[in-house]
Protein backbone atom coordinates (compact mmCIF):
# COMPACT_ATOMS: atom_id res chain seq x y z
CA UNK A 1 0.00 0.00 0.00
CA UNK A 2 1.38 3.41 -1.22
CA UNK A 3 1.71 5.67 1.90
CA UNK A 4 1.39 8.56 -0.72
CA UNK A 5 -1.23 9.09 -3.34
CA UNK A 6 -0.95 11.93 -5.94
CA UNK A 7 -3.48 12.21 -8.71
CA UNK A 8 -4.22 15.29 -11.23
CA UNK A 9 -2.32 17.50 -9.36
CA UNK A 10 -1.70 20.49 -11.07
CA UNK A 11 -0.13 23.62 -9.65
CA UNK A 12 -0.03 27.54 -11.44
CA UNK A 13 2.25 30.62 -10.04
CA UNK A 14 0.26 33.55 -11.76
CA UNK A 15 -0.22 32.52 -15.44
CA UNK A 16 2.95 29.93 -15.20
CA UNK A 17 1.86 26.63 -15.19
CA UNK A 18 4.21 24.53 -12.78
CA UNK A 19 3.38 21.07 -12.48
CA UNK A 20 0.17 19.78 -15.01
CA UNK A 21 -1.60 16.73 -14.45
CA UNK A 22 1.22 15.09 -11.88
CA UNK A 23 0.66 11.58 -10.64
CA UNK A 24 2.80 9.13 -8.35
CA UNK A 25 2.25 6.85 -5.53
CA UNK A 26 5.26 6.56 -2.62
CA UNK A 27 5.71 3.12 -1.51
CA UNK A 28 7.02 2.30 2.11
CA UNK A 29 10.95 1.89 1.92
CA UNK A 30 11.52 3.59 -1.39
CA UNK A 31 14.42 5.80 -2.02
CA UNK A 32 13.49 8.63 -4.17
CA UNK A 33 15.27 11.26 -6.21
CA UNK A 34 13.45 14.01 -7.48
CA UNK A 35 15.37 15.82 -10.22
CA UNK A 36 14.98 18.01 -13.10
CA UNK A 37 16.29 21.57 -14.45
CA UNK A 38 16.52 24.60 -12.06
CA UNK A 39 12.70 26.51 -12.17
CA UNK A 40 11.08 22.86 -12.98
CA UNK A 41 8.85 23.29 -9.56
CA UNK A 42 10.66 20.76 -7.26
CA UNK A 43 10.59 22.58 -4.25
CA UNK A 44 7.24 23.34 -5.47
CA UNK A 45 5.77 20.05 -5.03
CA UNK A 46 7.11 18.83 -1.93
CA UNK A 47 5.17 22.09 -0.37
CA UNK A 48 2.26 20.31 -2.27
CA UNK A 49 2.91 17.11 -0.50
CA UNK A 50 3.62 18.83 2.78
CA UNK A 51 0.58 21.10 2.31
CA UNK A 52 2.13 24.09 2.94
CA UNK A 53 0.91 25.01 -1.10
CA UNK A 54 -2.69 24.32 -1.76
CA UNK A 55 -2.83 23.17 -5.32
CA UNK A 56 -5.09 24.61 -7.73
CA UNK A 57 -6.28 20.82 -8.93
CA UNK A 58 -5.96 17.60 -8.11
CA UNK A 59 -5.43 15.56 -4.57
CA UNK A 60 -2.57 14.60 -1.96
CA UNK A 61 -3.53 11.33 -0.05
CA UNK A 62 -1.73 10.21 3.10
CA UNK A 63 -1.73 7.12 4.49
CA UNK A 64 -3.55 7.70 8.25
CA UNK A 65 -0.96 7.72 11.05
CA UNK A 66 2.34 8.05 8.78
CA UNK A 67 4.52 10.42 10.20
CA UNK A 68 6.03 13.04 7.85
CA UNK A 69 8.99 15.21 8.42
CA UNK A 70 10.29 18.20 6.05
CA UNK A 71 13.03 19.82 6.70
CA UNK A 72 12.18 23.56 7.70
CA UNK A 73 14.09 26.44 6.44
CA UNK A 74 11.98 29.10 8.68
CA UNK A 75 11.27 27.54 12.41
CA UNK A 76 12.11 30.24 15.08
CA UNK A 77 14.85 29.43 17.25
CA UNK A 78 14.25 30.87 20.82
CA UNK A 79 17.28 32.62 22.28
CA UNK A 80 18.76 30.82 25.25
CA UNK A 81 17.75 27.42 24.03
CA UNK A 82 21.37 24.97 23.75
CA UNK A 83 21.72 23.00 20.22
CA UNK A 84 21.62 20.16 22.65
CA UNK A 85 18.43 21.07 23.90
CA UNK A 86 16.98 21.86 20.80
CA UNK A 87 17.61 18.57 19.62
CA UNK A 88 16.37 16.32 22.45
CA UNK A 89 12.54 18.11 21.44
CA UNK A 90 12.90 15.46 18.65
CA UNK A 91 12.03 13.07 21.36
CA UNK A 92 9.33 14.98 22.99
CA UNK A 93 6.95 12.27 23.19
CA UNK A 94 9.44 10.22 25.54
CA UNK A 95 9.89 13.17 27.36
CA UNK A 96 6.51 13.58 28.29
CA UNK A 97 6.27 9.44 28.74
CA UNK A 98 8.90 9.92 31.24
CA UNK A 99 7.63 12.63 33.12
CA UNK A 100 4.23 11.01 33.86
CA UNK A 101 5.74 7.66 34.69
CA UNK A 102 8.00 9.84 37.25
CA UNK A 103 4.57 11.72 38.69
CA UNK A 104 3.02 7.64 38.63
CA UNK A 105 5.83 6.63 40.73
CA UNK A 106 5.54 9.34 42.79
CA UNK A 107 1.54 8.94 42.97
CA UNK A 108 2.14 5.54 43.71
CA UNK A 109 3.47 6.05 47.63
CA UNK A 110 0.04 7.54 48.94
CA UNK A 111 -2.14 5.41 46.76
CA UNK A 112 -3.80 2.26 47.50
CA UNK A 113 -6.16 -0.43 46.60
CA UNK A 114 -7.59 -0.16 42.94
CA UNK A 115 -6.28 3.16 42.67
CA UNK A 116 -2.59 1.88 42.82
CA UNK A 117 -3.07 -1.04 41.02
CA UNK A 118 -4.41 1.31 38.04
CA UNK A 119 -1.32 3.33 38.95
CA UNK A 120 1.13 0.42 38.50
CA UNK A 121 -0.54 -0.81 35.70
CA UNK A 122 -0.14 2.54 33.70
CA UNK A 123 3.59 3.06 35.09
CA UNK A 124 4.29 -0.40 34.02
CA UNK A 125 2.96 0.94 30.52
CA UNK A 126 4.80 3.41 30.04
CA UNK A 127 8.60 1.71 31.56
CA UNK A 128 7.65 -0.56 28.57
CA UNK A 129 6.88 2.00 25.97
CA UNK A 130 10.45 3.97 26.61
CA UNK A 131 12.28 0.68 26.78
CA UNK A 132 10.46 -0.29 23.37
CA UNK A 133 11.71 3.50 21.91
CA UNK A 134 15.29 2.76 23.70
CA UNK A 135 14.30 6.48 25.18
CA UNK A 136 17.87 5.61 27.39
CA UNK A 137 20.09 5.74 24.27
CA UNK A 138 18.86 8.95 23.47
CA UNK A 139 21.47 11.19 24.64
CA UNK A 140 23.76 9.13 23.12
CA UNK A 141 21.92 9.35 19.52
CA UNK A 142 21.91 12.87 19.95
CA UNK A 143 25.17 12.84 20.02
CA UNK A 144 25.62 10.29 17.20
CA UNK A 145 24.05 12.42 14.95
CA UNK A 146 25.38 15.96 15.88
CA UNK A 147 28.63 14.61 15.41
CA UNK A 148 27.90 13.08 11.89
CA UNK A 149 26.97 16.12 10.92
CA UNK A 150 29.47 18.12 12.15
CA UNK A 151 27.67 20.10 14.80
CA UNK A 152 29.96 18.59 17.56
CA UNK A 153 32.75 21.08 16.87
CA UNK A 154 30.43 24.00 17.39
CA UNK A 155 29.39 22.90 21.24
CA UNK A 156 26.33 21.59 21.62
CA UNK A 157 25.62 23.86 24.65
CA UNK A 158 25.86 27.15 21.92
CA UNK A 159 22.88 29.27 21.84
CA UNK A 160 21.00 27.97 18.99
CA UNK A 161 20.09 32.09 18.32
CA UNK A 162 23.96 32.66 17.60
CA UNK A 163 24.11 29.47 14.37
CA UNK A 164 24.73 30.77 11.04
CA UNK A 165 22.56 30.00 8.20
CA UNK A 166 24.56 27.01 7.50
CA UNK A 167 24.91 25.77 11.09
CA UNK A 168 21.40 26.39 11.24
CA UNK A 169 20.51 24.17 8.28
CA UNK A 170 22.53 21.58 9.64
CA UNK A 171 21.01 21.55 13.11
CA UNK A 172 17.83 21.69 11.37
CA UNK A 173 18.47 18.49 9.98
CA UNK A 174 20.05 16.79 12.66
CA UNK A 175 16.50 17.21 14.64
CA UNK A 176 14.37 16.02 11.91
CA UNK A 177 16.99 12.18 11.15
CA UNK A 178 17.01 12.08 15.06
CA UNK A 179 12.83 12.01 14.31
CA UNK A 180 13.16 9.28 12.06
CA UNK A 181 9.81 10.18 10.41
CA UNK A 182 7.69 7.65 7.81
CA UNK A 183 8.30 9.66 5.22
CA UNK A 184 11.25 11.77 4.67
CA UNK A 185 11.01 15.05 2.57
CA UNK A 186 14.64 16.84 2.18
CA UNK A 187 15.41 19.38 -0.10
CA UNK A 188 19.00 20.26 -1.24
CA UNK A 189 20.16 18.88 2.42
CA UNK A 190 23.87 18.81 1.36
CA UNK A 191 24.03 22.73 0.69
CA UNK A 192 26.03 23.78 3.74
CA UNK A 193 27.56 20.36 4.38
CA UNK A 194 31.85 19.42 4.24
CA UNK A 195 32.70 16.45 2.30
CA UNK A 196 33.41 14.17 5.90
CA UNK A 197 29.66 14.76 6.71
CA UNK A 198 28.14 14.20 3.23
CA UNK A 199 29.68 10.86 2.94
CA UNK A 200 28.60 10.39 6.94
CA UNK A 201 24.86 10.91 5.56
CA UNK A 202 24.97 8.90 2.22
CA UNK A 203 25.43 5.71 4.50
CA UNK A 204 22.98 7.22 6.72
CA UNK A 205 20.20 7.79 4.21
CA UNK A 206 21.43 4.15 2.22
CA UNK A 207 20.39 2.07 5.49
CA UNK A 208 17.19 4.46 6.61
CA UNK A 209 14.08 2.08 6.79
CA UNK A 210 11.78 4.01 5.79
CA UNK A 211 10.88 6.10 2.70
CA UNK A 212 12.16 9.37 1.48
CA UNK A 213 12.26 11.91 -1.70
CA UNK A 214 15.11 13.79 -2.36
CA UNK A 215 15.76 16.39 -4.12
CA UNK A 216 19.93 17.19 -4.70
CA UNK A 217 22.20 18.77 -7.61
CA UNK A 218 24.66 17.30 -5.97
CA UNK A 219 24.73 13.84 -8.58
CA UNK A 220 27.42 11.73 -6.98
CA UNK A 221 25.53 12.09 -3.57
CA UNK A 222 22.13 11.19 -4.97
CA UNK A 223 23.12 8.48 -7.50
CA UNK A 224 24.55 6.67 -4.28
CA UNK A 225 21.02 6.89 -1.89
CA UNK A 226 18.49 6.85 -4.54
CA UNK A 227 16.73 3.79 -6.08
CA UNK A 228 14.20 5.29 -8.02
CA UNK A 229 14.17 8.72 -9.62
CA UNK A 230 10.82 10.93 -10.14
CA UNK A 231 12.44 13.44 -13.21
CA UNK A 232 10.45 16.82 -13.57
CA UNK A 233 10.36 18.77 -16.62
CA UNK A 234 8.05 20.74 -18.74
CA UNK A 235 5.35 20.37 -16.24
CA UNK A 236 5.36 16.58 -16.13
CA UNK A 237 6.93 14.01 -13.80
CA UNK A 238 8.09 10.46 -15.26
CA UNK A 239 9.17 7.33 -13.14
CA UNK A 240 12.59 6.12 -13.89
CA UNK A 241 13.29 2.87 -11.80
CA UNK A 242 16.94 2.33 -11.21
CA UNK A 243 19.56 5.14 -9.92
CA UNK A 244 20.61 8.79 -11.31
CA UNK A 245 23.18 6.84 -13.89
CA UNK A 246 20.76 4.93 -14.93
CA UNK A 247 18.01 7.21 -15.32
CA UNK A 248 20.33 9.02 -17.14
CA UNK A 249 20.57 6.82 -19.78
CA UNK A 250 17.36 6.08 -19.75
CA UNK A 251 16.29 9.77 -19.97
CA UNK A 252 18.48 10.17 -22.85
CA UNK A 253 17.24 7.20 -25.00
CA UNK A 254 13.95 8.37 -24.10
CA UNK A 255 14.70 11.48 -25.12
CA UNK A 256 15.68 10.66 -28.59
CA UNK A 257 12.62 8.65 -29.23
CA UNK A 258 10.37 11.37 -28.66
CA UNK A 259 12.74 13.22 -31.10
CA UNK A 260 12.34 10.26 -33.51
CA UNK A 261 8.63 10.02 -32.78
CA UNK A 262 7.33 13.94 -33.37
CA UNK A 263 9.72 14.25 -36.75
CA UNK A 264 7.96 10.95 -37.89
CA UNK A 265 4.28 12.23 -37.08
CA UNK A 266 5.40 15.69 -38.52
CA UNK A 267 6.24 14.54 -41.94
CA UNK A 268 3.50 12.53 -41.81
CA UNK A 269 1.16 15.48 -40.97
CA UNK A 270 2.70 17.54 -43.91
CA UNK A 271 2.30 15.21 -46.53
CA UNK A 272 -1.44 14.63 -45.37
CA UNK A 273 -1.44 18.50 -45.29
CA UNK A 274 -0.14 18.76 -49.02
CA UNK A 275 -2.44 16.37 -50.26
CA UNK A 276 -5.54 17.76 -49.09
CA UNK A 277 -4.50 21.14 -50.26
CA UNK A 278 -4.08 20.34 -53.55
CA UNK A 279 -6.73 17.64 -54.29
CA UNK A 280 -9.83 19.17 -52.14
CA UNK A 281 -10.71 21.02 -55.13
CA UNK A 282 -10.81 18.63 -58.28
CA UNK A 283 -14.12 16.97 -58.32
CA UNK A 284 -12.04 13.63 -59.13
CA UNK A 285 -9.72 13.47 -56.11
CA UNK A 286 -12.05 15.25 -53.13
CA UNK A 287 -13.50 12.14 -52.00
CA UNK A 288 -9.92 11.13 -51.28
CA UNK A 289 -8.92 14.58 -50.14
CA UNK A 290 -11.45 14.56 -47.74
CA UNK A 291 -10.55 11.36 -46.34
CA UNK A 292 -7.00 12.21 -45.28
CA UNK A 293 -8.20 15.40 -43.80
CA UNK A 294 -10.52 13.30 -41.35
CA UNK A 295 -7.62 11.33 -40.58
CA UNK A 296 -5.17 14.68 -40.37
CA UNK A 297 -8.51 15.47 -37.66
CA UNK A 298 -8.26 12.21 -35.73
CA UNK A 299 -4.31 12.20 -35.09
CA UNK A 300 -3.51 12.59 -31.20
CA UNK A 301 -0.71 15.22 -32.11
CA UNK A 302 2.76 15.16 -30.39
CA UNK A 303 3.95 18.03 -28.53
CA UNK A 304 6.91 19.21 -29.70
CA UNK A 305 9.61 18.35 -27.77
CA UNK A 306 11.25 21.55 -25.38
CA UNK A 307 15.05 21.75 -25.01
CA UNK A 308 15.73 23.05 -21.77
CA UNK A 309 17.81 26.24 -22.21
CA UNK A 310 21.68 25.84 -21.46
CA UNK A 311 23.29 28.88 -19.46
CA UNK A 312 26.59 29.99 -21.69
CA UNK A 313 28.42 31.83 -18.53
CA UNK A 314 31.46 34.15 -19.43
CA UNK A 315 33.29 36.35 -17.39
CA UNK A 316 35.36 39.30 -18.57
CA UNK A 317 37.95 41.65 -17.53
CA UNK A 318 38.17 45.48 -18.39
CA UNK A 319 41.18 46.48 -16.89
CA UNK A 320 44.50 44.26 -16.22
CA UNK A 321 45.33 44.74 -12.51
CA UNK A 322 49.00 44.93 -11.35
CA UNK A 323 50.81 41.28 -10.82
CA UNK A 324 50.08 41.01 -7.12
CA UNK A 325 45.80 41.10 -6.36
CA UNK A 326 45.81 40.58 -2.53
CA UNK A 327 48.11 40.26 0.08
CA UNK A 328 47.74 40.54 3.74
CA UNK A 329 50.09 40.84 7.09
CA UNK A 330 49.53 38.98 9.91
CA UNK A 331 45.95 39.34 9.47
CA UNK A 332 43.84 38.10 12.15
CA UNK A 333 40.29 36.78 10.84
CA UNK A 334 37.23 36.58 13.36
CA UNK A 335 34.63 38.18 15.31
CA UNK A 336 34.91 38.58 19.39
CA UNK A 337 38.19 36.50 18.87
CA UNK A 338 40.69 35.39 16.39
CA UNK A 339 40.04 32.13 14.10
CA UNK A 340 42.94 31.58 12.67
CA UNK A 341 46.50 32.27 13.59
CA UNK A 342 47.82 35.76 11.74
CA UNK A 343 47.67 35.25 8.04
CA UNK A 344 50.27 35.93 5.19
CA UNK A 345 48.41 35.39 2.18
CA UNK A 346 49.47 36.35 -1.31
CA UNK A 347 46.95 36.44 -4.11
CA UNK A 348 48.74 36.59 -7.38
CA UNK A 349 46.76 38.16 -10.95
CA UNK A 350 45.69 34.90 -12.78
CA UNK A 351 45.43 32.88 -9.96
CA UNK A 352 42.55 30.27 -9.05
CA UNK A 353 42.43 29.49 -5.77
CA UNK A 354 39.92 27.23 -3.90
CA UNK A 355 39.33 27.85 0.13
CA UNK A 356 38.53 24.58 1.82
CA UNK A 357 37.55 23.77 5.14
CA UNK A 358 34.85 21.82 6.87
CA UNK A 359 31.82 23.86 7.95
CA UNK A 360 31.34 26.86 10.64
CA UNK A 361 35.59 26.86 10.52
CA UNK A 362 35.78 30.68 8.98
CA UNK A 363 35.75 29.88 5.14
CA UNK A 364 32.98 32.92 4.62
CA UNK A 365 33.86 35.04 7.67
CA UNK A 366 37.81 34.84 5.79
CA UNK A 367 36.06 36.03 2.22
CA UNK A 368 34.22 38.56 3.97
CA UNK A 369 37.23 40.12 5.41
CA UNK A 370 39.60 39.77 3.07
CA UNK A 371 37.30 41.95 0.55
CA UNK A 372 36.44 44.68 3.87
CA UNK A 373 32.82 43.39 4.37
CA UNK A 374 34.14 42.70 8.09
CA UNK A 375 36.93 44.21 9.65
CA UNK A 376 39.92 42.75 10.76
CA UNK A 377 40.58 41.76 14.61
CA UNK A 378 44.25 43.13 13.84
CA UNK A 379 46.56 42.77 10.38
CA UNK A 380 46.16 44.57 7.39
CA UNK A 381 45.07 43.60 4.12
CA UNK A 382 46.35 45.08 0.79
CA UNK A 383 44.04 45.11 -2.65
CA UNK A 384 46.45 45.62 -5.58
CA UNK A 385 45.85 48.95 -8.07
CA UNK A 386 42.96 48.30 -10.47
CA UNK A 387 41.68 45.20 -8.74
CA UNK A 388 38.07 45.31 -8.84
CA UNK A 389 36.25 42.56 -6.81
CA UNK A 390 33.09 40.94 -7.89
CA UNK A 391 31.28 39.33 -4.82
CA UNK A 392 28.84 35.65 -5.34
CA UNK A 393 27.57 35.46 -1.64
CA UNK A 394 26.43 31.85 -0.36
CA UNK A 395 23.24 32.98 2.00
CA UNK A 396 21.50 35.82 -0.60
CA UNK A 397 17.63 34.29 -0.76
CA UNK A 398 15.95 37.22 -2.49
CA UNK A 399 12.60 38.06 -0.86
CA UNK A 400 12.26 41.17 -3.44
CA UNK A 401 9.26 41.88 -5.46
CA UNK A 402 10.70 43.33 -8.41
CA UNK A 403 11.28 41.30 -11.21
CA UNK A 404 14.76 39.52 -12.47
CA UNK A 405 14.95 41.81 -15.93
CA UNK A 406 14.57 45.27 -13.13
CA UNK A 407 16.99 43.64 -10.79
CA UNK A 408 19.72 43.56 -13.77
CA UNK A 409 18.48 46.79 -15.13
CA UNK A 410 18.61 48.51 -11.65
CA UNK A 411 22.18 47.77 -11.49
CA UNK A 412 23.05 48.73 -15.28
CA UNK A 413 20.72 51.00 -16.25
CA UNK A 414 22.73 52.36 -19.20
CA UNK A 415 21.61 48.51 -21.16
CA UNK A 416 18.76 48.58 -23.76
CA UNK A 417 16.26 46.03 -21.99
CA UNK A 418 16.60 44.37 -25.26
CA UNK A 419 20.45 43.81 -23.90
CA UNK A 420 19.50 42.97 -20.11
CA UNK A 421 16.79 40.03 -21.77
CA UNK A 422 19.42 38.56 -23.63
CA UNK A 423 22.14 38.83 -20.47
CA UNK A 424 19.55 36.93 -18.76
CA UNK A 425 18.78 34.47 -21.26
CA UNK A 426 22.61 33.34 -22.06
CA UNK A 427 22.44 32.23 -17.81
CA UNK A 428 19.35 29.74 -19.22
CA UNK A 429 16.10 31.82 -17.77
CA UNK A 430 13.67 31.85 -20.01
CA UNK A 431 11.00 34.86 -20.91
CA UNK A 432 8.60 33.78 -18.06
CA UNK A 433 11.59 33.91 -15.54
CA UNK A 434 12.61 37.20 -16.49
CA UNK A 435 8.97 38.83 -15.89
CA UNK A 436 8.74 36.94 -12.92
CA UNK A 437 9.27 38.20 -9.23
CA UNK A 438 12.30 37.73 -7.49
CA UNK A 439 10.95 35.92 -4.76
CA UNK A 440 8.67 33.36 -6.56
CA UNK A 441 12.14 32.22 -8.45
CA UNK A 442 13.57 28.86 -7.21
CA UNK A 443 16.83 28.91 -5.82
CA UNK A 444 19.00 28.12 -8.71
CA UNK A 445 17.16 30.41 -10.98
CA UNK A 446 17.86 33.40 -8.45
CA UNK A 447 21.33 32.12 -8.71
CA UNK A 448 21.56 32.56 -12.10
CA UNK A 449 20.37 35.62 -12.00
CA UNK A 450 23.11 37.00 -9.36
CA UNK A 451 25.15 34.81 -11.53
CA UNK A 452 24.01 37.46 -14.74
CA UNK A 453 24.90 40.19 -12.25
CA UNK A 454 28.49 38.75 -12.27
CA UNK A 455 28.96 38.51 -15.45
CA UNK A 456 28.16 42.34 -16.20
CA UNK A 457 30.00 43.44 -13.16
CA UNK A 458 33.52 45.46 -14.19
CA UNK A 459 35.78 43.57 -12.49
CA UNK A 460 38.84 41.15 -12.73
CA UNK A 461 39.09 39.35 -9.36
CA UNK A 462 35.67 36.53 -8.72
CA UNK A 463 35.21 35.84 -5.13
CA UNK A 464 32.65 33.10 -5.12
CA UNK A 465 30.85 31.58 -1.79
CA UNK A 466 29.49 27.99 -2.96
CA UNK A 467 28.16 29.42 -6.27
CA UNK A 468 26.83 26.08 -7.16
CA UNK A 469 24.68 26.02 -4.10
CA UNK A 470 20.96 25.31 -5.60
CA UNK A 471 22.58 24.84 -9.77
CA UNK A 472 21.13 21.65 -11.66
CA UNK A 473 24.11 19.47 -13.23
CA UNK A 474 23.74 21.23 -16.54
CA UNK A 475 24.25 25.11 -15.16
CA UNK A 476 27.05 24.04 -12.94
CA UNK A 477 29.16 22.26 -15.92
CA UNK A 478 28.57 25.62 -17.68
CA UNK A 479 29.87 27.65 -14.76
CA UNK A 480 33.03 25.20 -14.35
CA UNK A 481 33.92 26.06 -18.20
CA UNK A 482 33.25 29.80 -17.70
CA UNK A 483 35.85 29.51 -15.01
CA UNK A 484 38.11 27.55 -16.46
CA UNK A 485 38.20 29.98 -19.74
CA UNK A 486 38.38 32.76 -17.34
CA UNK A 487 41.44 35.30 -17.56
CA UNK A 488 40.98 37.20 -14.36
CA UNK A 489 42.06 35.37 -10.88
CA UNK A 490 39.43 33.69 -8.73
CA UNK A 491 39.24 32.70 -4.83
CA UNK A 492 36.40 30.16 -4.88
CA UNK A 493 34.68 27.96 -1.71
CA UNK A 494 32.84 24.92 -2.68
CA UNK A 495 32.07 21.79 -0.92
CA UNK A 496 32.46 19.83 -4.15
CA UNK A 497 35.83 19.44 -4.81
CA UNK A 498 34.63 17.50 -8.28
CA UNK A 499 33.51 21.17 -9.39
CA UNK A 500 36.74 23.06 -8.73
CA UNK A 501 39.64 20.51 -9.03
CA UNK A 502 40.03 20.67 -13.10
CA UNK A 503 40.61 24.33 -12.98
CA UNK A 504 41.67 25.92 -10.16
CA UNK A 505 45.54 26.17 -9.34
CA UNK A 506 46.09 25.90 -5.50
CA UNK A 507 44.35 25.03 -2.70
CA UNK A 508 44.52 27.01 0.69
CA UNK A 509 43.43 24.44 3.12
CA UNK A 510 42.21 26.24 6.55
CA UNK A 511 42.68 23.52 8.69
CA UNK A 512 46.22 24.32 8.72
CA UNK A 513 45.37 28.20 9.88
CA UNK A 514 43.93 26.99 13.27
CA UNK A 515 45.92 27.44 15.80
């Protein structure tokens, strides 16, 4: 029995049509990517499921009783609450179990004849229930799973009000595995995650018992957890059995057979077309004219296939700056107190540089100060003549209600809109994007759109904070060519070294900064 039913469901953002006509059922156990191209409504429909979006037709059936968990991006944190205690609320239930077996016991020394057999009865109940839950590991799982995740190095007694988006993220997700709902619903949960703690959760999602849909850009992650993939595009979702490699070549053989299929029916239409056209009108060949147009009538017509549009990135440079881009002197990196041990750092013109580091270490707080977003604790650091930095932040979720084509032309207002739509097209948004606002963009389209900003931007130096943070597979292999053909230098962070490794030139590792 599926412990998901979706039938007719189809979803509209103003006159865009998202998802049309969707269907699916979500057996117990499966392991489910959901992928398609950035904009193709995957976040979308997990609201659906969730019912945080009301769709406009169709229905969302739950199994009764199945326990659902999604992982939040806006719960409020309440100041003075520990990480540790945060976490534990994922086993509120036991909690409260073991609170009213305490009171029971407690109960039980005043209470007699039925009233304390009741009494032990119900405490007996309950000792049973929290051994059944092992309720006296849970401490220990707590810690299991903050650890895998990486939130052990930030101290579990923290103030859950002073996390980072990141950290936040991640401690977002710790709560909801240490839940171990039914049905699992993540989105993107590798985003602010180190390479230790991905691989920690890809044997963590391969053994979980129960179901879960996935959505990731991240393909060597997914094609490892996944045994079925749900692929979304142009509206419609299609069942692939198997994992991402081999949806992929099923998707592509697929693919061609539509191809194959609508050039068939289209020559057949046309030569049906031509016929009637020229024989509808002589008395001796309008019976047979009139035949083929009934049957031109009666063909269930193919749409024509959509190729989804493929960003062409490319960065330029204005003005050559001198030889040396950045240097600093004993240049101490942090907030209240020092990160790293004083930094010498030399930046030379040409350079590509990745920043590595496992989460929450400094990797952003570094960027940040190294282009004078955040000032140093002590140090100085030194910007060559003509360098002109061009900033890709990681946490920049647009909540603006102006549209993509006014956010470019805001910032350039000297380009023809003619020149702004066709900036905006070469990143791969199409015309609906562009008249679309900011906010009801999905994260990689807004990406690409801060991605456009880069690309017009007069500057020679690309300081990029996980840029492929919310990209489908086909944007980000577009980006890593851009950068690769890119003259200027470059001081990138990513958590996928797969992304970076072909083209950049050293790696500053800052690990080896702590003290």
């Amino acid at each position: 029995m599926s412990v998901i039913h979706v039938e007719g469901l189809t979803h509209s953002f103003g006159e865009k049509i998202v998802l049309r006509n969707v269907q699916f059922r979500l057996l117990p156990g499966e392991h489910i990517g959901l992928v398609g191209p950035n904009g193709a409504g995957k976040s979308t429909l997990l609201k659906v499921l969730t019912g945080k979006i009301l769709p406009d037709e169709g229905r969302v059936d739950w199994l009764p009783q199945v326990r659902r968990g999604f992982l939040e991006q806006h719960v409020e944190l309440r100041a003075g609450e520990t990480m540790r205690s945060f976490l534990r609320d994922a086993f509120q239930e036991l909690y409260q179990a073991e609170r009213e077996m305490i009171k029971a016991a407690e109960a039980m020394g005043t209470a007699t004849g039925a009233s304390l057999d009741s009494m032990l009865k119900r405490f007996g109940q309950l000792q049973e229930f929290l051994e059944e839950q092992d309720f006296y590991t849970v401490d220990a799982r707590v810690e299991e799973i903050a650890a895998g995740l990486g939130l052990i190095e930030l101290g579990l007694e923290r103030d859950v009000r002073d996390l980072s988006g990141g950290q936040r993220t991640k401690l977002l997700l710790a709560k909801l595995l240490l839940q171990k709902p039914d049905v699992l619903l993540l989105d993107e949960p590798t985003n602010y995650l180190d390479t230790a703690h991905i691989e920690w959760l890809v044997e963590y999602l391969r053994g979980y018992p129960h179901a879960f849909v996935l959505i990731s850009h991240d393909t060597s992650f997914l094609n490892r957890v996944i045994n079925v993939v749900y692929h979304l595009e142009h509206q419609t979702l299609t069942r692939y059995p198997g994992d991402y490699q081999q949806f992929l070549q099923a998707y592509e053989l697929r693919k061609q057979q539509v191809f194959q299929a609508y050039a068939k029916q289209q020559q057949e239409i046309q030569k049906l077309e031509t016929y009637v056209q020229k024989n509808k009108a002589r008395a001796s060949t309008a019976k047979q004219a009139k035949s083929r147009e009934k049957r031109l009538q009666k063909i269930d017509r193919i749409d024509k296939p959509l190729q989804t549009a493929r960003p062409s990135f490319s960065f330029q440079i204005n003005v050559e700056p001198v030889s040396k881009v950045l240097t600093t002197e004993k240049l101490t990196v942090g907030y209240e107190r020092a990160l790293f041990q004083p930094l010498d750092l030399k930046l030379m013109r040409g350079e590509k540089v990745a920043l590595v580091g496992y989460n929450g270490i400094g990797k952003t707080t570094t960027l940040r100060t190294l282009l004078g977003h955040l000032p140093a604790l002590d140090g100085v650091v030194k910007l060559g003549e003509r360098v002109r930095p061009a900033y890709f932040e990681q946490e920049a979720e647009s909540q603006a209600l102006h549209t993509a084509l006014e956010e470019i032309w805001h910032a350039h207002p000297k380009m023809t809109q003619k020149e702004v739509r066709s900036a905006l097209a070469r990143c791969g948004l199409r015309t609906e994007h562009i008249g679309q606002p900011m906010k009801a963009l999905s994260g990689g389209e807004q990406s690409k759109v801060r991605l456009c900003q880069l690309m017009l931007s007069d500057s020679n130096l690309l300081v990029l904070d996980e840029p492929t943070n919310h990209l489908d597979s086909v944007a980000k292999e577009a980006l890593q060519e851009a950068l690769s053909r890119y003259a200027g230098t470059v001081l990138v962070v990513s958590h996928e070294p797969e992304f970076y490794q072909s083209w950049v030139n050293r790696v500053w590792d800052v690990v080896h900064w702590k003290k």
